[in-house]
C-alpha atoms as a PDB file:
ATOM      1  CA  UNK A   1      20.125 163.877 -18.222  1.00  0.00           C
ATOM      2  CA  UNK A   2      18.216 161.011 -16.341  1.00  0.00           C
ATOM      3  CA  UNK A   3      14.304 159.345 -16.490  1.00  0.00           C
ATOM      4  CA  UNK A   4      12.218 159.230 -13.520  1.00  0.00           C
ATOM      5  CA  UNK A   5       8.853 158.618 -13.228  1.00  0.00           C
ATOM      6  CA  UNK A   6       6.027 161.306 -11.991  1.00  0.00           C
ATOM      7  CA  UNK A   7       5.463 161.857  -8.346  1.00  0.00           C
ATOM      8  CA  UNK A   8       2.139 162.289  -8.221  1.00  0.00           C
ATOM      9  CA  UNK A   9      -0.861 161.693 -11.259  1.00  0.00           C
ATOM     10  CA  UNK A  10      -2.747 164.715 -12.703  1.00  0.00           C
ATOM     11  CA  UNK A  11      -6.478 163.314 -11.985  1.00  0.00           C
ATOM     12  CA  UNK A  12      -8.324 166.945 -12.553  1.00  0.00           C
ATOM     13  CA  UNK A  13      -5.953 168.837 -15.077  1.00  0.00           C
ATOM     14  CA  UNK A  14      -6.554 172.989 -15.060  1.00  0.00           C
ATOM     15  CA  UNK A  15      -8.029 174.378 -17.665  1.00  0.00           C
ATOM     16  CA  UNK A  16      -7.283 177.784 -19.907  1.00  0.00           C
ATOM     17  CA  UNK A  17      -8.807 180.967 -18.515  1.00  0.00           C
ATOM     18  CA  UNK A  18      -7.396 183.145 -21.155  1.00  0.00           C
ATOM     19  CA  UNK A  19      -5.338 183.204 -23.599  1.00  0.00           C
ATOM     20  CA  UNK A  20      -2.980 186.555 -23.915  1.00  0.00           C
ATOM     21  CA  UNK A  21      -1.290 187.566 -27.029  1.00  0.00           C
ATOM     22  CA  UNK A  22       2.168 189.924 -25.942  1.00  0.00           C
ATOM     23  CA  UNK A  23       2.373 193.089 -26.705  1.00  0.00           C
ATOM     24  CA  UNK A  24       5.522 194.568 -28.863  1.00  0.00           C
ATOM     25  CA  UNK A  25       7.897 197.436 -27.630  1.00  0.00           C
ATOM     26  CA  UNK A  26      11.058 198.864 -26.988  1.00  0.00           C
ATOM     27  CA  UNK A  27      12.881 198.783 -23.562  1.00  0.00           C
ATOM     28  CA  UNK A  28      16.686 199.131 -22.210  1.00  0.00           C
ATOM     29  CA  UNK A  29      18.094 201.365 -24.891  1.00  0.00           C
ATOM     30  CA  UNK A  30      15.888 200.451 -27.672  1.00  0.00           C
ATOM     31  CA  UNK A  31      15.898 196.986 -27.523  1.00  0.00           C
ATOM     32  CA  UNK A  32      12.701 195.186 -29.671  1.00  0.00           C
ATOM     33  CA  UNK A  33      10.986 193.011 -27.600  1.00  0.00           C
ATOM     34  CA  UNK A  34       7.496 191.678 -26.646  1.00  0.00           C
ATOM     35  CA  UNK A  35       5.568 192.215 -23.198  1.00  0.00           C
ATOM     36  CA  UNK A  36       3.919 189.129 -22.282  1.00  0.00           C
ATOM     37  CA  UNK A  37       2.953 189.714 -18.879  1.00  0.00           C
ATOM     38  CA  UNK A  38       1.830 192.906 -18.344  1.00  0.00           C
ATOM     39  CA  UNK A  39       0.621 195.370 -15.296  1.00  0.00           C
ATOM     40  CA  UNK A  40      -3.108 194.712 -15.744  1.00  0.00           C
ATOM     41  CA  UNK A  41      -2.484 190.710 -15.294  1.00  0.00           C
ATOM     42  CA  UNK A  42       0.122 191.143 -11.696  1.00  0.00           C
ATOM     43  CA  UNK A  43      -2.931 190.908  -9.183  1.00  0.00           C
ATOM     44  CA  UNK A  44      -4.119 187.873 -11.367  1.00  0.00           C
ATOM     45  CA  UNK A  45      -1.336 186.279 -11.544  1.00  0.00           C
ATOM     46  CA  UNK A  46       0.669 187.230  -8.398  1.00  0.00           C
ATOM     47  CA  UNK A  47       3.567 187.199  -7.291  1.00  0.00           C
ATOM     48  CA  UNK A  48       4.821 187.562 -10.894  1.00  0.00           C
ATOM     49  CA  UNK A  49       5.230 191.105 -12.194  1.00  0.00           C
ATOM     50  CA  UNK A  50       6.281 190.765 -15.991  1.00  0.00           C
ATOM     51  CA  UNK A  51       7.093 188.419 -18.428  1.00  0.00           C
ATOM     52  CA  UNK A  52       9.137 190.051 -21.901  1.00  0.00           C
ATOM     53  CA  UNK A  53      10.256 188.036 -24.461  1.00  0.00           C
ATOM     54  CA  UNK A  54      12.945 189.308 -26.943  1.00  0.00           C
ATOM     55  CA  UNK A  55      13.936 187.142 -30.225  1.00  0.00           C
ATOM     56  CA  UNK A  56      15.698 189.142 -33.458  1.00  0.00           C
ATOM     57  CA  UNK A  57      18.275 187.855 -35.813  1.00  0.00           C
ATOM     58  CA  UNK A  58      18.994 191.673 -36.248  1.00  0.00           C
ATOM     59  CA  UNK A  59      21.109 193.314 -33.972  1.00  0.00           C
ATOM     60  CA  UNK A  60      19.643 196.411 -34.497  1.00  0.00           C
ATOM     61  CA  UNK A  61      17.017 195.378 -32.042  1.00  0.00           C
ATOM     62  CA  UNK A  62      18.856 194.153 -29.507  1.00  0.00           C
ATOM     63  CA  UNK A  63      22.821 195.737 -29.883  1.00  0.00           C
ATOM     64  CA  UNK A  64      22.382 198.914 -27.594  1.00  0.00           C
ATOM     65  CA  UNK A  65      21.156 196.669 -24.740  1.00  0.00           C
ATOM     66  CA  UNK A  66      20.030 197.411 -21.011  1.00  0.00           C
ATOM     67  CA  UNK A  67      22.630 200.216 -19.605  1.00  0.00           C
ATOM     68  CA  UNK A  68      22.798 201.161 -16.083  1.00  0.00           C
ATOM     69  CA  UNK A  69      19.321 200.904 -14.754  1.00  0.00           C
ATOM     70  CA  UNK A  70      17.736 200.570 -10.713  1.00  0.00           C
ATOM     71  CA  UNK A  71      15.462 198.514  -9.338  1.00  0.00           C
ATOM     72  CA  UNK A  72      14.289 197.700  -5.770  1.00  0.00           C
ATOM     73  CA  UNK A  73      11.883 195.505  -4.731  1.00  0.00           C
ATOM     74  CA  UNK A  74      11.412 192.232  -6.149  1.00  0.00           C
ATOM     75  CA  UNK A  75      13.579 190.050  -8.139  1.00  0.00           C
ATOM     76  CA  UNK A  76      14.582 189.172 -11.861  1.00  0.00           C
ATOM     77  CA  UNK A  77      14.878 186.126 -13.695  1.00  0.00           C
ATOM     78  CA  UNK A  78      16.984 186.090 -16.996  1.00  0.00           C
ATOM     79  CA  UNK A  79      16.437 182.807 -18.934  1.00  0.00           C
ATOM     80  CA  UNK A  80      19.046 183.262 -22.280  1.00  0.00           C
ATOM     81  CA  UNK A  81      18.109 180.470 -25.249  1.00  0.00           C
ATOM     82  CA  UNK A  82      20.544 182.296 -27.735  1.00  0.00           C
ATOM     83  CA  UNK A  83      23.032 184.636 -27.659  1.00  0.00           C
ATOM     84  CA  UNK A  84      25.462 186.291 -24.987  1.00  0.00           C
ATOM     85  CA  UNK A  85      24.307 188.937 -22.104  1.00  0.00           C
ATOM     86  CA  UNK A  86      27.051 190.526 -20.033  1.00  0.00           C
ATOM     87  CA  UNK A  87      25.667 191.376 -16.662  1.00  0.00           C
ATOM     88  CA  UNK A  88      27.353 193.854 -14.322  1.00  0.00           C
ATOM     89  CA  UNK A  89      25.546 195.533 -10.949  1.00  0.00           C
ATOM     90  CA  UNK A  90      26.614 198.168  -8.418  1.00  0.00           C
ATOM     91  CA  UNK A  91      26.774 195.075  -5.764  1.00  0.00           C
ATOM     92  CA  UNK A  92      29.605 193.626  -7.519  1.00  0.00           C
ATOM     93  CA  UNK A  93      28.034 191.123  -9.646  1.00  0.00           C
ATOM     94  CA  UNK A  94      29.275 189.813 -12.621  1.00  0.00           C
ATOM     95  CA  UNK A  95      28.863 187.245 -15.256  1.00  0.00           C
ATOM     96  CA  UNK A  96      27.902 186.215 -18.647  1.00  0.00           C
ATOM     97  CA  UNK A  97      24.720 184.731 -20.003  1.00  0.00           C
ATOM     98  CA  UNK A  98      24.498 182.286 -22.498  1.00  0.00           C
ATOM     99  CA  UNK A  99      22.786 180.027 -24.415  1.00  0.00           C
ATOM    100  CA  UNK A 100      20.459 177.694 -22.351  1.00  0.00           C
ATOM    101  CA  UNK A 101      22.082 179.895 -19.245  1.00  0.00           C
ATOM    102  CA  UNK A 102      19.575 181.879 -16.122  1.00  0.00           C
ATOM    103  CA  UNK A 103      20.554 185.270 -14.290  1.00  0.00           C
ATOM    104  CA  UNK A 104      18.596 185.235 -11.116  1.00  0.00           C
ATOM    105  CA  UNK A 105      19.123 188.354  -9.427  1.00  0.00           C
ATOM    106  CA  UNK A 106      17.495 189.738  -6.368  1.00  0.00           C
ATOM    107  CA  UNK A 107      17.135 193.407  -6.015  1.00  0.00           C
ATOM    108  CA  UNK A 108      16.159 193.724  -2.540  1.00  0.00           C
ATOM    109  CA  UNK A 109      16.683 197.416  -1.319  1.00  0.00           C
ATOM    110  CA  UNK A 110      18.128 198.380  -4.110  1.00  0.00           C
ATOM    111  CA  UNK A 111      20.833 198.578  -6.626  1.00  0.00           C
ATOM    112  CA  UNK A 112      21.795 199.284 -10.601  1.00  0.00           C
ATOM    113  CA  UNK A 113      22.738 197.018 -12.972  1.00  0.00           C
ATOM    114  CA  UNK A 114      23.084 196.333 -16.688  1.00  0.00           C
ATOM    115  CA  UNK A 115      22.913 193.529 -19.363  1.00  0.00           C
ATOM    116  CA  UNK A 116      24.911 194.161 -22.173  1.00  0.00           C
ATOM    117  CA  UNK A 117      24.686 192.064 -25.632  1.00  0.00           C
ATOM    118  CA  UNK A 118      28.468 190.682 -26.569  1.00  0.00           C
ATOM    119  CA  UNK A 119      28.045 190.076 -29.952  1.00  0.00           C
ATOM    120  CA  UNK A 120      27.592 191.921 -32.906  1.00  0.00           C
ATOM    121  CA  UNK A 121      25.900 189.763 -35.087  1.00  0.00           C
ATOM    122  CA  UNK A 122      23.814 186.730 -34.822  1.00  0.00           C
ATOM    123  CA  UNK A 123      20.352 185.923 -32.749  1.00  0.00           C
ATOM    124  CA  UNK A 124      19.539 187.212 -29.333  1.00  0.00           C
ATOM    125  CA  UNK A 125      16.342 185.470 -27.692  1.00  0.00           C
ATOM    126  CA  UNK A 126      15.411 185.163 -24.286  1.00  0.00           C
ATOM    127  CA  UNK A 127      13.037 185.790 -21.484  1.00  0.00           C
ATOM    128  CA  UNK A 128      13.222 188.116 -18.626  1.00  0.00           C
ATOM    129  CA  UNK A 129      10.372 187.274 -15.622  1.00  0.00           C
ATOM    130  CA  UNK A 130       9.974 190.037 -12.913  1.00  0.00           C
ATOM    131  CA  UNK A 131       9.151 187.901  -9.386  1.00  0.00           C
ATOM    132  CA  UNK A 132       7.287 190.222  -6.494  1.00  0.00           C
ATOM    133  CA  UNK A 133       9.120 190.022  -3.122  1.00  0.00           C
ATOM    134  CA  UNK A 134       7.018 189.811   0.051  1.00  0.00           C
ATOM    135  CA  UNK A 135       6.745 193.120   2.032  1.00  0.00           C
ATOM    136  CA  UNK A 136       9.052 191.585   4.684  1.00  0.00           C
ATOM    137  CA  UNK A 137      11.722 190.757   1.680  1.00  0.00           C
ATOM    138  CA  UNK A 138      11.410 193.721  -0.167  1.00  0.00           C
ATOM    139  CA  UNK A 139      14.678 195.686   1.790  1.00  0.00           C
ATOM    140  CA  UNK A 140      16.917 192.813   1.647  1.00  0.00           C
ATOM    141  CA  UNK A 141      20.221 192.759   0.755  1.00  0.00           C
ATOM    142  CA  UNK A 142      20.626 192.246  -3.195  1.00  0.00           C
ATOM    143  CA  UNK A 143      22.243 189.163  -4.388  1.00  0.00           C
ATOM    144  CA  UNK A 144      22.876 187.680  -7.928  1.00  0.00           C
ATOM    145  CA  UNK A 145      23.507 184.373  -9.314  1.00  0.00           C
ATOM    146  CA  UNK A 146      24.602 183.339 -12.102  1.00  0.00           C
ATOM    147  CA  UNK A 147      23.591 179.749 -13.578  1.00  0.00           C
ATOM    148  CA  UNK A 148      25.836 178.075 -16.631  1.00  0.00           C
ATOM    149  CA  UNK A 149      23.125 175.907 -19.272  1.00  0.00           C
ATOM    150  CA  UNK A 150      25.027 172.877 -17.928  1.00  0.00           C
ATOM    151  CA  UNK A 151      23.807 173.504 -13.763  1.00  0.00           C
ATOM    152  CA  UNK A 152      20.635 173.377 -15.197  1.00  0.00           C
ATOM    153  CA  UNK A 153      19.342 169.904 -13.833  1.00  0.00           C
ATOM    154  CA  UNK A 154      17.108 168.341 -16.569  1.00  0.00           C
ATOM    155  CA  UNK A 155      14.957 165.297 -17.042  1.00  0.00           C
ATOM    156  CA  UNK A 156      13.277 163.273 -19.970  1.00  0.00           C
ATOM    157  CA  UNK A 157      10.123 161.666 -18.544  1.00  0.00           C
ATOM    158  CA  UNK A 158       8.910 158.516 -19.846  1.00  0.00           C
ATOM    159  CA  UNK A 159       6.464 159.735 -22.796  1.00  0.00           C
ATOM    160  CA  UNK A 160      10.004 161.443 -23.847  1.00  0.00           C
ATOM    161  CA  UNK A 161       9.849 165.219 -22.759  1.00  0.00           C
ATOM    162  CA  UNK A 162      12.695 166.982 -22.348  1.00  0.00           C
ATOM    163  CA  UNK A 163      12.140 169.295 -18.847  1.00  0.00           C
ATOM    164  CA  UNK A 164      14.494 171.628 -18.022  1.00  0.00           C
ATOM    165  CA  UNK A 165      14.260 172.700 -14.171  1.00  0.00           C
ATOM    166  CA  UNK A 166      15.505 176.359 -13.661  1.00  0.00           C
ATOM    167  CA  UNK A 167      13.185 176.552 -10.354  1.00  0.00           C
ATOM    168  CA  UNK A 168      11.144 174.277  -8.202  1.00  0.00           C
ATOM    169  CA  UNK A 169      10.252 170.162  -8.532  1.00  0.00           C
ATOM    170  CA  UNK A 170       9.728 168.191 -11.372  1.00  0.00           C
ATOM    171  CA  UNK A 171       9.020 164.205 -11.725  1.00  0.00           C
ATOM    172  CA  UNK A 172      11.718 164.489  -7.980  1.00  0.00           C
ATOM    173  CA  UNK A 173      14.107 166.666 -10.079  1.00  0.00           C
ATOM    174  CA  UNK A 174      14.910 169.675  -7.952  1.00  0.00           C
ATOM    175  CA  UNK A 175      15.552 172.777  -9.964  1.00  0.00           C
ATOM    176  CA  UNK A 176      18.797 175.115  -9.987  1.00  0.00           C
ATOM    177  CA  UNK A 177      17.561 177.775  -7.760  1.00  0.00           C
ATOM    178  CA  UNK A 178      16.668 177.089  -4.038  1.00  0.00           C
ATOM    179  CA  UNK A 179      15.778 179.707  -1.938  1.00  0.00           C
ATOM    180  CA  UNK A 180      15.742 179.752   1.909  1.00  0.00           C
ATOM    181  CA  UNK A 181      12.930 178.321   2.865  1.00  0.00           C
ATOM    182  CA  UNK A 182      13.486 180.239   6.467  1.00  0.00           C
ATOM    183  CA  UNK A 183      12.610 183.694   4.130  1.00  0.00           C
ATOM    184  CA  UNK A 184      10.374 182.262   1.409  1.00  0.00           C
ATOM    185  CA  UNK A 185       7.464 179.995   1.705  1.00  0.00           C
ATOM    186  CA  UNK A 186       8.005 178.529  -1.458  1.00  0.00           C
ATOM    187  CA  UNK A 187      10.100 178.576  -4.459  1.00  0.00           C
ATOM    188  CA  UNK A 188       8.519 179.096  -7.898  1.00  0.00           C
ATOM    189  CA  UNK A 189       8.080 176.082 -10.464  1.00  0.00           C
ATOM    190  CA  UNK A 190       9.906 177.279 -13.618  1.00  0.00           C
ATOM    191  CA  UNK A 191      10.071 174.684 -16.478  1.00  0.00           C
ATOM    192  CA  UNK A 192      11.352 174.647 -20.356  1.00  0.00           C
ATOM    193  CA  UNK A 193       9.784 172.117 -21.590  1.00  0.00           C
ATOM    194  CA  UNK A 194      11.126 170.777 -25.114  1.00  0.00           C
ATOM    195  CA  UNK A 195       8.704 168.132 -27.168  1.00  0.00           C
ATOM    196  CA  UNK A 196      10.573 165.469 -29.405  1.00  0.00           C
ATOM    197  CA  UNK A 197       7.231 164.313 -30.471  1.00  0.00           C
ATOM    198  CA  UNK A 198       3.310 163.699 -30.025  1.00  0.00           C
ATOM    199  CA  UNK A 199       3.722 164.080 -26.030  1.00  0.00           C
ATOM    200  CA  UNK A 200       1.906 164.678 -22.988  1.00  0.00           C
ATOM    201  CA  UNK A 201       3.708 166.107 -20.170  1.00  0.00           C
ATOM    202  CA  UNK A 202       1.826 166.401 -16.724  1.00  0.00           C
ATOM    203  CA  UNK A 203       2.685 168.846 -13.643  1.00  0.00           C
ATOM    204  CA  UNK A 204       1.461 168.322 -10.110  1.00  0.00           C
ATOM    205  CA  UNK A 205       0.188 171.908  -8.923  1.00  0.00           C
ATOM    206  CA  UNK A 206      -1.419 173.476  -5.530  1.00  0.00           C
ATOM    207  CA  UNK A 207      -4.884 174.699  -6.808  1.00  0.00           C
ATOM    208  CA  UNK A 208      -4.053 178.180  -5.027  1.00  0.00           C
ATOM    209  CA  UNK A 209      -0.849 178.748  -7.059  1.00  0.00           C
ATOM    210  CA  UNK A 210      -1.422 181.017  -9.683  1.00  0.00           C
ATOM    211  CA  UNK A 211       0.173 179.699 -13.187  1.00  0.00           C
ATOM    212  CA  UNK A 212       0.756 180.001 -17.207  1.00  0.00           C
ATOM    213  CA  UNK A 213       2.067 178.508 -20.115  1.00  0.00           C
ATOM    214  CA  UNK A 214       3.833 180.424 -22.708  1.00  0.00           C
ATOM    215  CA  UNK A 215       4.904 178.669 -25.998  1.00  0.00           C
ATOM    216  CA  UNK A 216       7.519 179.691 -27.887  1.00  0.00           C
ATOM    217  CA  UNK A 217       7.743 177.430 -30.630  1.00  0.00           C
ATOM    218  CA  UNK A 218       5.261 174.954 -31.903  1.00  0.00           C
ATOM    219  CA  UNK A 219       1.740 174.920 -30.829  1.00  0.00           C
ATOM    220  CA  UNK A 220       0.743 172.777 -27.136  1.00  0.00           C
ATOM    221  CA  UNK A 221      -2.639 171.900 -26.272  1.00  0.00           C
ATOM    222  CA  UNK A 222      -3.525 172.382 -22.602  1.00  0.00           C
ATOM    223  CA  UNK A 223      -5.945 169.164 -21.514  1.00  0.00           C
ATOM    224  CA  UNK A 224      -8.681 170.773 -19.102  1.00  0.00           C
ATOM    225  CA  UNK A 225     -11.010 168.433 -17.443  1.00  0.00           C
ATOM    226  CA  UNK A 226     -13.567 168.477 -20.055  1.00  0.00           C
ATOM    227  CA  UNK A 227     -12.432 169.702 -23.469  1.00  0.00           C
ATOM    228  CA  UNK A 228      -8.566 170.706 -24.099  1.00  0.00           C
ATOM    229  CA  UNK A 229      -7.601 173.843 -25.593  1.00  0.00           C
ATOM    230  CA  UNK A 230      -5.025 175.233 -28.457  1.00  0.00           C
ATOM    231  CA  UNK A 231      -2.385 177.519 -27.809  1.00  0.00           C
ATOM    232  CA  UNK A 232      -0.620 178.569 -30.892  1.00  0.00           C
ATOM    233  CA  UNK A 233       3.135 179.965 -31.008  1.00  0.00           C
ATOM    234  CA  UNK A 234       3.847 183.526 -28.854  1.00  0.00           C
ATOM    235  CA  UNK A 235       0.687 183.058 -26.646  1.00  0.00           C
ATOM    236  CA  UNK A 236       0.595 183.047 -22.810  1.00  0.00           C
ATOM    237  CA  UNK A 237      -2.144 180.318 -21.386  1.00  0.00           C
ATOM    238  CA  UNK A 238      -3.339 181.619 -18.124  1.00  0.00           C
ATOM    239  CA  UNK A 239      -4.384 178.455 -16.283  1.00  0.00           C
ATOM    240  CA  UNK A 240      -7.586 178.539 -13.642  1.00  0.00           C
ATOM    241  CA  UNK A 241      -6.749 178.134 -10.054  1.00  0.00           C
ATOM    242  CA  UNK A 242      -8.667 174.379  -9.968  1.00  0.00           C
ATOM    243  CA  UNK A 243      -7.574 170.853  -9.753  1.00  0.00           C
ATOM    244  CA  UNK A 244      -4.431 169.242  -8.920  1.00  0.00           C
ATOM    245  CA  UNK A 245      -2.135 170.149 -11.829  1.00  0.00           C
ATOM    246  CA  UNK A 246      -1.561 170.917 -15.599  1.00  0.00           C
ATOM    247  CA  UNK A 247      -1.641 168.235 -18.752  1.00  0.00           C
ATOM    248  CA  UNK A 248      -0.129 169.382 -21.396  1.00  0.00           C
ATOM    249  CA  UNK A 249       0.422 168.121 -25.200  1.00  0.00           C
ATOM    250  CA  UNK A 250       2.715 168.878 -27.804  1.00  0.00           C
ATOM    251  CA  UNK A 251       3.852 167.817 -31.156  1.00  0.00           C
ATOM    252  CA  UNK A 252       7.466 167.800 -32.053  1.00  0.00           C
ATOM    253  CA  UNK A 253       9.709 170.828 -31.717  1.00  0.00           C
ATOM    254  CA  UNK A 254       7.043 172.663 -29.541  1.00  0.00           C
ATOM    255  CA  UNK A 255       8.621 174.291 -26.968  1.00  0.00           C
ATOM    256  CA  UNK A 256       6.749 175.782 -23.915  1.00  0.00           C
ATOM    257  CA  UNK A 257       7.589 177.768 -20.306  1.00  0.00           C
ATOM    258  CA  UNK A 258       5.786 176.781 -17.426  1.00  0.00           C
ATOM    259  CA  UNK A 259       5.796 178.807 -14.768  1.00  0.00           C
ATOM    260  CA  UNK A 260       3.936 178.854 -11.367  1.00  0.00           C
ATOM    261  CA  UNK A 261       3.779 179.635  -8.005  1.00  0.00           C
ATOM    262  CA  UNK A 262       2.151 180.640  -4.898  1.00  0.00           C
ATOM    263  CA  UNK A 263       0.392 184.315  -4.639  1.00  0.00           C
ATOM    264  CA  UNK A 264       1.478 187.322  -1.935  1.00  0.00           C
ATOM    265  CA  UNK A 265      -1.491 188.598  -1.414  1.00  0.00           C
ATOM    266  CA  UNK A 266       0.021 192.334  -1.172  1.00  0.00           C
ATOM    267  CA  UNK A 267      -0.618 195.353  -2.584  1.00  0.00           C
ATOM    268  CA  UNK A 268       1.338 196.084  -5.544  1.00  0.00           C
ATOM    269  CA  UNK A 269       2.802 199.398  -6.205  1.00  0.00           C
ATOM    270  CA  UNK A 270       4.749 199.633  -9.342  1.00  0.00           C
ATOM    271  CA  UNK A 271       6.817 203.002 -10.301  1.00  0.00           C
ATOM    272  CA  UNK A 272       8.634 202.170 -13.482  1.00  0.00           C
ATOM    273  CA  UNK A 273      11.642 199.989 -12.345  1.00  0.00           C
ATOM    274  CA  UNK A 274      10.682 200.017  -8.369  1.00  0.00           C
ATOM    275  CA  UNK A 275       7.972 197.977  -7.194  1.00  0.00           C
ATOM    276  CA  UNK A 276       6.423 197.888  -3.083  1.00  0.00           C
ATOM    277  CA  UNK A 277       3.618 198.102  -1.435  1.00  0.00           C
ATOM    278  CA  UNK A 278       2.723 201.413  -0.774  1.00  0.00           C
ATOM    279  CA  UNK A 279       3.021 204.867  -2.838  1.00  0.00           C
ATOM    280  CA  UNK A 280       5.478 206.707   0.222  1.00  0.00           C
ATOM    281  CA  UNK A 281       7.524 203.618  -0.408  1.00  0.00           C
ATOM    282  CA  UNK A 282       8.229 204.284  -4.313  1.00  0.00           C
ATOM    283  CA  UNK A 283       8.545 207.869  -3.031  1.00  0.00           C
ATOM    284  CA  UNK A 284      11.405 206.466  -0.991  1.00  0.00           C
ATOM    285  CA  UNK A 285      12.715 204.448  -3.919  1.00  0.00           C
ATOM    286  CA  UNK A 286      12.923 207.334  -5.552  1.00  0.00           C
ATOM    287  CA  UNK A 287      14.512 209.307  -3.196  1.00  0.00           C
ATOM    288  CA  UNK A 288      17.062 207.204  -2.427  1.00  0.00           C
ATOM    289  CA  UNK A 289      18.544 206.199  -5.762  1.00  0.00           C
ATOM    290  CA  UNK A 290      18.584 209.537  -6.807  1.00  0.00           C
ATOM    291  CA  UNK A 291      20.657 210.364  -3.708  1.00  0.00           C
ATOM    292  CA  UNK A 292      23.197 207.588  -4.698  1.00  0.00           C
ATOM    293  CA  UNK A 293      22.645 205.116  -2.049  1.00  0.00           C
ATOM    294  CA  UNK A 294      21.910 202.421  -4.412  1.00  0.00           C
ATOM    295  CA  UNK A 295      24.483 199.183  -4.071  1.00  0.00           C
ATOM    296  CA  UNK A 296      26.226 200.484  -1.223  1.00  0.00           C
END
């Protein structure tokens, strides 16, 4: 853990657009979780696709897991705060998830996967973030990597939050995934941000990158330029595309995801676990993973 100080000052903080409360259901093989970021918001808040959230000290919500499943076309981002996932794909990949650990896995033209609970009793609690590819990324080859809670660089800045960096820059802290920037124009900003006490934290953002807060323990108050705004436990904060960046305030043990990062501009077509840009193309999703071409 180290202090540095901010890069930049927040001079016209964002303010909240909306505030969206998740909607509970059942995914995988029954597991209980809740949809955060649904289908209705991915134009708004582009290029991210989905956001669940799944928490239960019951392992009758979570114990059958996510068997063998496809995808093809963007990439997923596995962010584990308690409790074990065992990840396998058709690609080869392995690995297991744990506490404070990230799966970032890139589906590209296709393969199948699963994430399996290994444990039996105990809590399970987590996040799982769909990211859109760009049409030019969407048939390239998969890849998956798995990141250990302790690769995770993190930061305390000086009015004492605790920033966790799974993905782009924070107060000069570079975060765990890079991406090539010869393929990507940017990398997302994904933070956890843990408050030890009455605490601002503030975020440099481009005004065109579209960007949230979801809390997930505690209650954070986002400071807009002229009046600041409460966003209780379980709520996603979608922030308006304006100023230079995001203040934020929370009291201790609040605990919030922020997550940004710059827009496609594509059309988004979505077929249950395959997502491109055009409806032949999910037609070709289709055809292809039920002819078994899938992680060869």
């Amino acid at each position: 853990m180290n202090t540095s100080t901010p890069s930049a000052l927040v001079q016209q903080p964002r303010h909240v657009e909306a505030q969206i409360t998740g909607r509970p259901t059942r995914d995988g093989a029954g597991v209980r979780l809740t949809r955060v970021l649904t289908g209705d918001l991915q134009q708004r808040l582009d290029p991210f696709l989905m956001l669940d959230n799944f928490a239960s000290d019951d392992p009758k919500d979570y114990g059958a897991g996510f068997p063998d499943h496809p995808h093809r076309g963007f990439e997923t981002v596995t962010y584990m705060i308690a409790g074990r996932m065992r990840h396998a794909d058709s690609q080869g990949g392995q690995g297991l998830l744990q506490n404070g650990g990230v799966q970032w896995m890139t589906a590209g033209r296709g393969l199948v996967h699963s994430e399996m609970p290994e444990q039996e009793e105990g809590r399970m609690e987590g996040f799982q973030l769909w990211l859109n590819l760009s049409s030019h990324q969407k048939m390239c080859t998969p890849g998956y990597r798995d990141i250990q809670s302790e690769d995770i660089p993190e930061l305390t800045t000086p009015e004492g939050v605790l920033v966790r960096v799974i993905a782009g820059t924070s107060y000069g802290v570079h975060g765990a995934m890079h991406r090539p920037a010869s393929q990507y124009p940017t990398d997302p900003l994904y933070l956890d941000l843990h408050f030890s006490g009455e605490h601002s934290f503030s975020q440099p953002l481009p005004a065109q990158h579209n960007a949230f807060v979801y809390v997930y323990r505690g209650q954070l108050d986002v400071q807009g330029a002229q009046h600041a705004a409460s966003v209780p436990v379980q709520r996603m904060a979608i922030l308006a595309n304006e100023g230079d960046g995001v203040v934020l305030r929370g009291q201790a043990g609040t605990r919030a995801l922020l997550i940004a990062g710059q827009p496609l501009h594509e059309p988004i077509a979505q077929y249950g676990p395959f997502v491109m840009n055009t409806r032949e193309e999910l037609i070709q999703a289709v055809h292809d993973f039920q002819s078994g071409t899938f992680g060869r």
